[in-house]
C-alpha atoms as a PDB file:
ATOM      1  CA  UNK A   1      40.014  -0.160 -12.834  1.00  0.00           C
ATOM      2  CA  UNK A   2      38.684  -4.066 -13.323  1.00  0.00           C
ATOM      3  CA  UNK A   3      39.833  -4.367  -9.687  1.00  0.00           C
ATOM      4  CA  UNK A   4      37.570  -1.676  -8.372  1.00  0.00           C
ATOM      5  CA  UNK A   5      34.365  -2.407 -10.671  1.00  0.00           C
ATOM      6  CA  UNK A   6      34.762  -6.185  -8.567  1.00  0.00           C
ATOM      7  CA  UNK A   7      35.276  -4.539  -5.004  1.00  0.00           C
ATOM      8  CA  UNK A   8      32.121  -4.509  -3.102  1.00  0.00           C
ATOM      9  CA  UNK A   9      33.405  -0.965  -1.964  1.00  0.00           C
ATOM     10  CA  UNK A  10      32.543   0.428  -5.340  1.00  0.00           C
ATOM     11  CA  UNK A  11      29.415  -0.958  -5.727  1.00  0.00           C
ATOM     12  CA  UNK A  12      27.980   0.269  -1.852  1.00  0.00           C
ATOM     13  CA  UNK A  13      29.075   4.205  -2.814  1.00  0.00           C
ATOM     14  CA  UNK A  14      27.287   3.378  -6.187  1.00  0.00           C
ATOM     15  CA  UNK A  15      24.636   2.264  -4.642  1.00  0.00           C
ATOM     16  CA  UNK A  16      24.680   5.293  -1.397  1.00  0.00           C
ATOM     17  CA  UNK A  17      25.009   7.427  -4.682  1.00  0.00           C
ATOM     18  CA  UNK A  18      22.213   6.278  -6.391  1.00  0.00           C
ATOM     19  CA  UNK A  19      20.419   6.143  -3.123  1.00  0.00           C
ATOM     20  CA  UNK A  20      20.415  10.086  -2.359  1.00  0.00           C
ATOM     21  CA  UNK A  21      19.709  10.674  -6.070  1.00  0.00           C
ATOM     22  CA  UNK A  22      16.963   8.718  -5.120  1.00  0.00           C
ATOM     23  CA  UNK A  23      15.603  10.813  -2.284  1.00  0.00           C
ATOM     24  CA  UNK A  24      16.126  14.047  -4.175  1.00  0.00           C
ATOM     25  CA  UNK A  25      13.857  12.648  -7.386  1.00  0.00           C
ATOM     26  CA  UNK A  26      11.426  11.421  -5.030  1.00  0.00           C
ATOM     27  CA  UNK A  27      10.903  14.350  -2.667  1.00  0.00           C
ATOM     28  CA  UNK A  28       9.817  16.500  -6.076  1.00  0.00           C
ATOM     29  CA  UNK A  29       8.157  13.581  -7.729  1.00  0.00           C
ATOM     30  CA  UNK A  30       5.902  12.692  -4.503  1.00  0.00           C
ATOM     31  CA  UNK A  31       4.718  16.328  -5.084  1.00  0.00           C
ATOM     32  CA  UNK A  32       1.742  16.467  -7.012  1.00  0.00           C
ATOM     33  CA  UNK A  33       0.317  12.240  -6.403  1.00  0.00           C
ATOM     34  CA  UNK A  34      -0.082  10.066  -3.288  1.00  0.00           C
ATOM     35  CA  UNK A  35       3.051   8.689  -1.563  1.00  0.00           C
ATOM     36  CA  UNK A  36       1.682   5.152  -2.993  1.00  0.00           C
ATOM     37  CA  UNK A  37       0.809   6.086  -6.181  1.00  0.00           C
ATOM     38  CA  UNK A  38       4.559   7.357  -6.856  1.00  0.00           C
ATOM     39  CA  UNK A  39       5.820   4.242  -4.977  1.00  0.00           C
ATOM     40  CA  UNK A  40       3.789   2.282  -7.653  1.00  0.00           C
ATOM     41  CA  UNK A  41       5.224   3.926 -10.379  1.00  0.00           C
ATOM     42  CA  UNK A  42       8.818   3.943  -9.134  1.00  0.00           C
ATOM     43  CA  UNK A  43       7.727  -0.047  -8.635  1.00  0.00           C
ATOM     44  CA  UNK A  44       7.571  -0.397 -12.082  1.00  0.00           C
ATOM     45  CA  UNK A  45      10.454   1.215 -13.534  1.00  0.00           C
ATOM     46  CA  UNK A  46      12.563  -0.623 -11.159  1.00  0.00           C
ATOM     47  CA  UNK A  47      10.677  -4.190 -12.346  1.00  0.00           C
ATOM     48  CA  UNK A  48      11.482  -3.107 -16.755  1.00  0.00           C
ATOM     49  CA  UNK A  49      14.959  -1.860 -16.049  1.00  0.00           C
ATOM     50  CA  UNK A  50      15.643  -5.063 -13.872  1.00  0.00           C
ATOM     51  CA  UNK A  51      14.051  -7.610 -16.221  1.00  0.00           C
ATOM     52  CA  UNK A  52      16.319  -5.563 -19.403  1.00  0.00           C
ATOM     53  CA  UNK A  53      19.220  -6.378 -17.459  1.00  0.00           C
ATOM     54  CA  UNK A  54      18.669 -10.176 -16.870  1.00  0.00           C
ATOM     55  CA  UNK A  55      17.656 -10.482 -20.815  1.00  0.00           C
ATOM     56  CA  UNK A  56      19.967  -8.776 -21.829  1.00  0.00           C
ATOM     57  CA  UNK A  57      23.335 -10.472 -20.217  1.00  0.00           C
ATOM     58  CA  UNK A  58      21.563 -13.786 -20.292  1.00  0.00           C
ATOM     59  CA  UNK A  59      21.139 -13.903 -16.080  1.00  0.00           C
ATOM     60  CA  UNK A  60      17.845 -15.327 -16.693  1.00  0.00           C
ATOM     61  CA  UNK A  61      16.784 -18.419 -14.928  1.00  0.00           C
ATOM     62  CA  UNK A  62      13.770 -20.679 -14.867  1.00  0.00           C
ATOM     63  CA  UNK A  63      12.211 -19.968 -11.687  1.00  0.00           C
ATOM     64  CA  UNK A  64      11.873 -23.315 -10.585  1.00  0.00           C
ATOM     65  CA  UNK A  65      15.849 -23.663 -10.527  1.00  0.00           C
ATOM     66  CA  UNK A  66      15.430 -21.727  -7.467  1.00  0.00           C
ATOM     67  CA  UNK A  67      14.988 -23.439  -3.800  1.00  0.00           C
ATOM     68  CA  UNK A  68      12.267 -23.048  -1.759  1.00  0.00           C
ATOM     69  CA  UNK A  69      14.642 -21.268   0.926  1.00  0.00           C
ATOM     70  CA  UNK A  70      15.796 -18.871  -1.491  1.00  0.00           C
ATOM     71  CA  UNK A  71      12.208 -18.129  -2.591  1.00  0.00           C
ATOM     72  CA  UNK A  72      11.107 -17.583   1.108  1.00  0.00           C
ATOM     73  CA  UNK A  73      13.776 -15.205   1.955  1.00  0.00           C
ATOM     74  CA  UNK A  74      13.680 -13.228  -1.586  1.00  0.00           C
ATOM     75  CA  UNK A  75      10.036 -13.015  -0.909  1.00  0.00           C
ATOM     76  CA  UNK A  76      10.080 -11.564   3.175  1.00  0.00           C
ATOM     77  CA  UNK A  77      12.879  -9.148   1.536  1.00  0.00           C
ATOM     78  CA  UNK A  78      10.133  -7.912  -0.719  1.00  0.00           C
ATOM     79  CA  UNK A  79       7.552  -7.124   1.632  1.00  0.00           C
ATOM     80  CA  UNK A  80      10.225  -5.859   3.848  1.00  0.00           C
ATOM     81  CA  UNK A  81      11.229  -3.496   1.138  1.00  0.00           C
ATOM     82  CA  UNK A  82       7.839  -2.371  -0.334  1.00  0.00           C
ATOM     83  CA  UNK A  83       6.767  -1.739   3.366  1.00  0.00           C
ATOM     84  CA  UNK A  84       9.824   0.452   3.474  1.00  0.00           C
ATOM     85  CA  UNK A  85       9.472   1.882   0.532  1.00  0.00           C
ATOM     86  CA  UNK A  86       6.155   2.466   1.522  1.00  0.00           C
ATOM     87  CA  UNK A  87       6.832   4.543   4.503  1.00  0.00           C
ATOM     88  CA  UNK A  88      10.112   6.249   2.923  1.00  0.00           C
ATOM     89  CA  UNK A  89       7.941   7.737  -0.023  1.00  0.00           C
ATOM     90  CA  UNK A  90       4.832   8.765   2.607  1.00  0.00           C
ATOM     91  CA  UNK A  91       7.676  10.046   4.890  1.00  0.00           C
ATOM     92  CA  UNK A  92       8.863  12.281   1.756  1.00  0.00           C
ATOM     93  CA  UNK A  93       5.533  13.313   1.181  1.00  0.00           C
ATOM     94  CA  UNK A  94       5.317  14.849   4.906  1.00  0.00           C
ATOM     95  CA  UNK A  95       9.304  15.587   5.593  1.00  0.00           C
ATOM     96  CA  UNK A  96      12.180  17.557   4.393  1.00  0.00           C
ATOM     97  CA  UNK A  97      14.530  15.143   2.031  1.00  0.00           C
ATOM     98  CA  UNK A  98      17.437  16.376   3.893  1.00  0.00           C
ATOM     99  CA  UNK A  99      15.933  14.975   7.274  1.00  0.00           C
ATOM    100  CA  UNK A 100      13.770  12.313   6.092  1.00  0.00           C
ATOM    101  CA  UNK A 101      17.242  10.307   4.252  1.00  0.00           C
ATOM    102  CA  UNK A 102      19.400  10.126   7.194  1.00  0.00           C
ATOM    103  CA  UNK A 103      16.702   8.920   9.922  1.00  0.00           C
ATOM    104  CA  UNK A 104      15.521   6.235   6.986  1.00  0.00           C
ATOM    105  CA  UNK A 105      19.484   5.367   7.560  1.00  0.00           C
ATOM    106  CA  UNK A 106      18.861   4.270  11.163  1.00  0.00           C
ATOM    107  CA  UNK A 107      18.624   1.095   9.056  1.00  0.00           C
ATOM    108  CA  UNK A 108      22.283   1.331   9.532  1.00  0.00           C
ATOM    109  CA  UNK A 109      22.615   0.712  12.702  1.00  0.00           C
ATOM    110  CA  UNK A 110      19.780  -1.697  12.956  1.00  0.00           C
ATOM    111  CA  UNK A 111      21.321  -4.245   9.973  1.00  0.00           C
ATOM    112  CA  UNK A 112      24.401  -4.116  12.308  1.00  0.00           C
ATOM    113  CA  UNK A 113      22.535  -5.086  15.088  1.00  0.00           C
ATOM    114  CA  UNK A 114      20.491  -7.591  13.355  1.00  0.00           C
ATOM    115  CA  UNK A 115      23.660  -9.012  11.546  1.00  0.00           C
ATOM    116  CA  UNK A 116      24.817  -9.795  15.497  1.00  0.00           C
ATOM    117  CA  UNK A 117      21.666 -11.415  16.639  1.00  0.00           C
ATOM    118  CA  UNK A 118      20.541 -13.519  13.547  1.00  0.00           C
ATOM    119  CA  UNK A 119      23.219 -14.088  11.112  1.00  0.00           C
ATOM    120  CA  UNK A 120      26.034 -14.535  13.924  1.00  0.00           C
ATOM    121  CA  UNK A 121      28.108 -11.559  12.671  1.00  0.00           C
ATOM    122  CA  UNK A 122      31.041  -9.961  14.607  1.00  0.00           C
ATOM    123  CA  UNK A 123      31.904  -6.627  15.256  1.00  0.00           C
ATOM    124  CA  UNK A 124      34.606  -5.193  16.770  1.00  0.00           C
ATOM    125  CA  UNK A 125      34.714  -2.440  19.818  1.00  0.00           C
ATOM    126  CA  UNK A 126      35.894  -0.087  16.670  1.00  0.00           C
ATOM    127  CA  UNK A 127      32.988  -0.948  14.559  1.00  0.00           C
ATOM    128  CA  UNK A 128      30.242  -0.244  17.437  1.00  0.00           C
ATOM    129  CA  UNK A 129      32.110   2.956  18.047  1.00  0.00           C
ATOM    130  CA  UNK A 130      31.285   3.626  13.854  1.00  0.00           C
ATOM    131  CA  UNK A 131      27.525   2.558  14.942  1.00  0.00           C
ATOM    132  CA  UNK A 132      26.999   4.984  17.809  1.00  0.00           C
ATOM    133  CA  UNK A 133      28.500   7.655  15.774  1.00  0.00           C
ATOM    134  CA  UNK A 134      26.165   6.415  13.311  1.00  0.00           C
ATOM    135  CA  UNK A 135      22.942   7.405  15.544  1.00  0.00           C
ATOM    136  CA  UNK A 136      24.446  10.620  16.542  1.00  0.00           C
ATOM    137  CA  UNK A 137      24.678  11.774  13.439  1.00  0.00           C
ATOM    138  CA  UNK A 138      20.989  11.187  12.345  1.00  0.00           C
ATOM    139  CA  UNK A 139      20.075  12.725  15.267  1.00  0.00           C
ATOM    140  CA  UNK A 140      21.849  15.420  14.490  1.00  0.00           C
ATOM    141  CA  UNK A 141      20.952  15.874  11.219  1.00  0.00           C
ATOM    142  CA  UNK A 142      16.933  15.194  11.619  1.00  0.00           C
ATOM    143  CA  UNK A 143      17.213  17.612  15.364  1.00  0.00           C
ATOM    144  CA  UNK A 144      15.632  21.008  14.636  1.00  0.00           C
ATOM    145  CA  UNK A 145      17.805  23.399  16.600  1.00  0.00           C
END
C-alpha cells in the first residue's frame, strides 16, 4: 500500500477523482450566484485547506527561500489557473457538467503538445495515437446528436 500512496499513478486518479467531484459540486453550486462569485468562494476554501496542510506537517517555508524563477513560474501558473478557473465555472454556469468537463479536458491534449514544444518532452507514435483518441472522445462526448 506505501508503494502506491508514492506512485504518481495514485495521486493523478486522486486527483481526476477529485476533479469530477469537482464539476458535479460546482455545476449545483454556480446555481443561484455569479460564475465569479462561486469561483471566489471556491478560491478561498482552496487557500485555508492549503495553508492547514503546510502548518500542519511543518511544509512551511519563508518565502524568501524561494528563487525568483520559481516565483515567476508559480505566479504565471496562477493566473493561468484563475483564468481557467474563471472560464470553467462561467462555462458551468451556461453548460451541461457532463459536456462542459470533458471539452475543459482538451487541456489534455494541449499539455501534451505543449510538453513537446517547450519543455522538450517525447512522445511516442503510441502516445499520439492516446492523444487523438483523446480529442475524439471530447468531441464525442460534448457533440449533440
Amino acid at each position: 500500500m506505501k508503494s502506491l500512496v508514492a506512485s504518481w499513478q495514485f495521486w493523478a486518479l486522486m486527483s481526476a477523482c477529485f476533479a469530477a467531484l469537482t464539476a458535479i459540486f460546482a455545476k449545483v453550486g454556480v446555481e443561484n450566484v455569479s460564475s465569479d462569485l462561486a469561483t471566489f468562494i471556491r478560491t478561498v476554501v482552496i487557500l485555508a485547506m492549503v495553508g492547514g496542510i503546510l502548518v500542519a506537517t511543518g511544509q512551511w517555508q519563508p518565502p524568501g527561500s524561494v528563487s525568483g524563477r520559481t516565483w515567476t513560474f508559480l505566479v504565471l501558473s496562477g493566473f493561468a489557473t484563475g483564468a481557467s478557473w474563471l472560464c470553467y465555472f462561467r462555462a458551468l454556469k451556461l453548460g451541461d457538467a457532463a459536456r462542459v468537463a470533458p471539452l475543459d479536458k482538451l487541456s489534455v491534449i494541449l499539455v501534451a503538445v505543449f510538453g513537446v514544444l517547450f519543455l522538450g518532452e517525447r512522445l511516442s507514435l503510441f502516445n499520439w495515437l492516446g492523444v487523438a483518441m483523446i480529442a475524439a472522445g471530447v468531441v464525442l462526448l460534448t457533440a449533440r446528436l
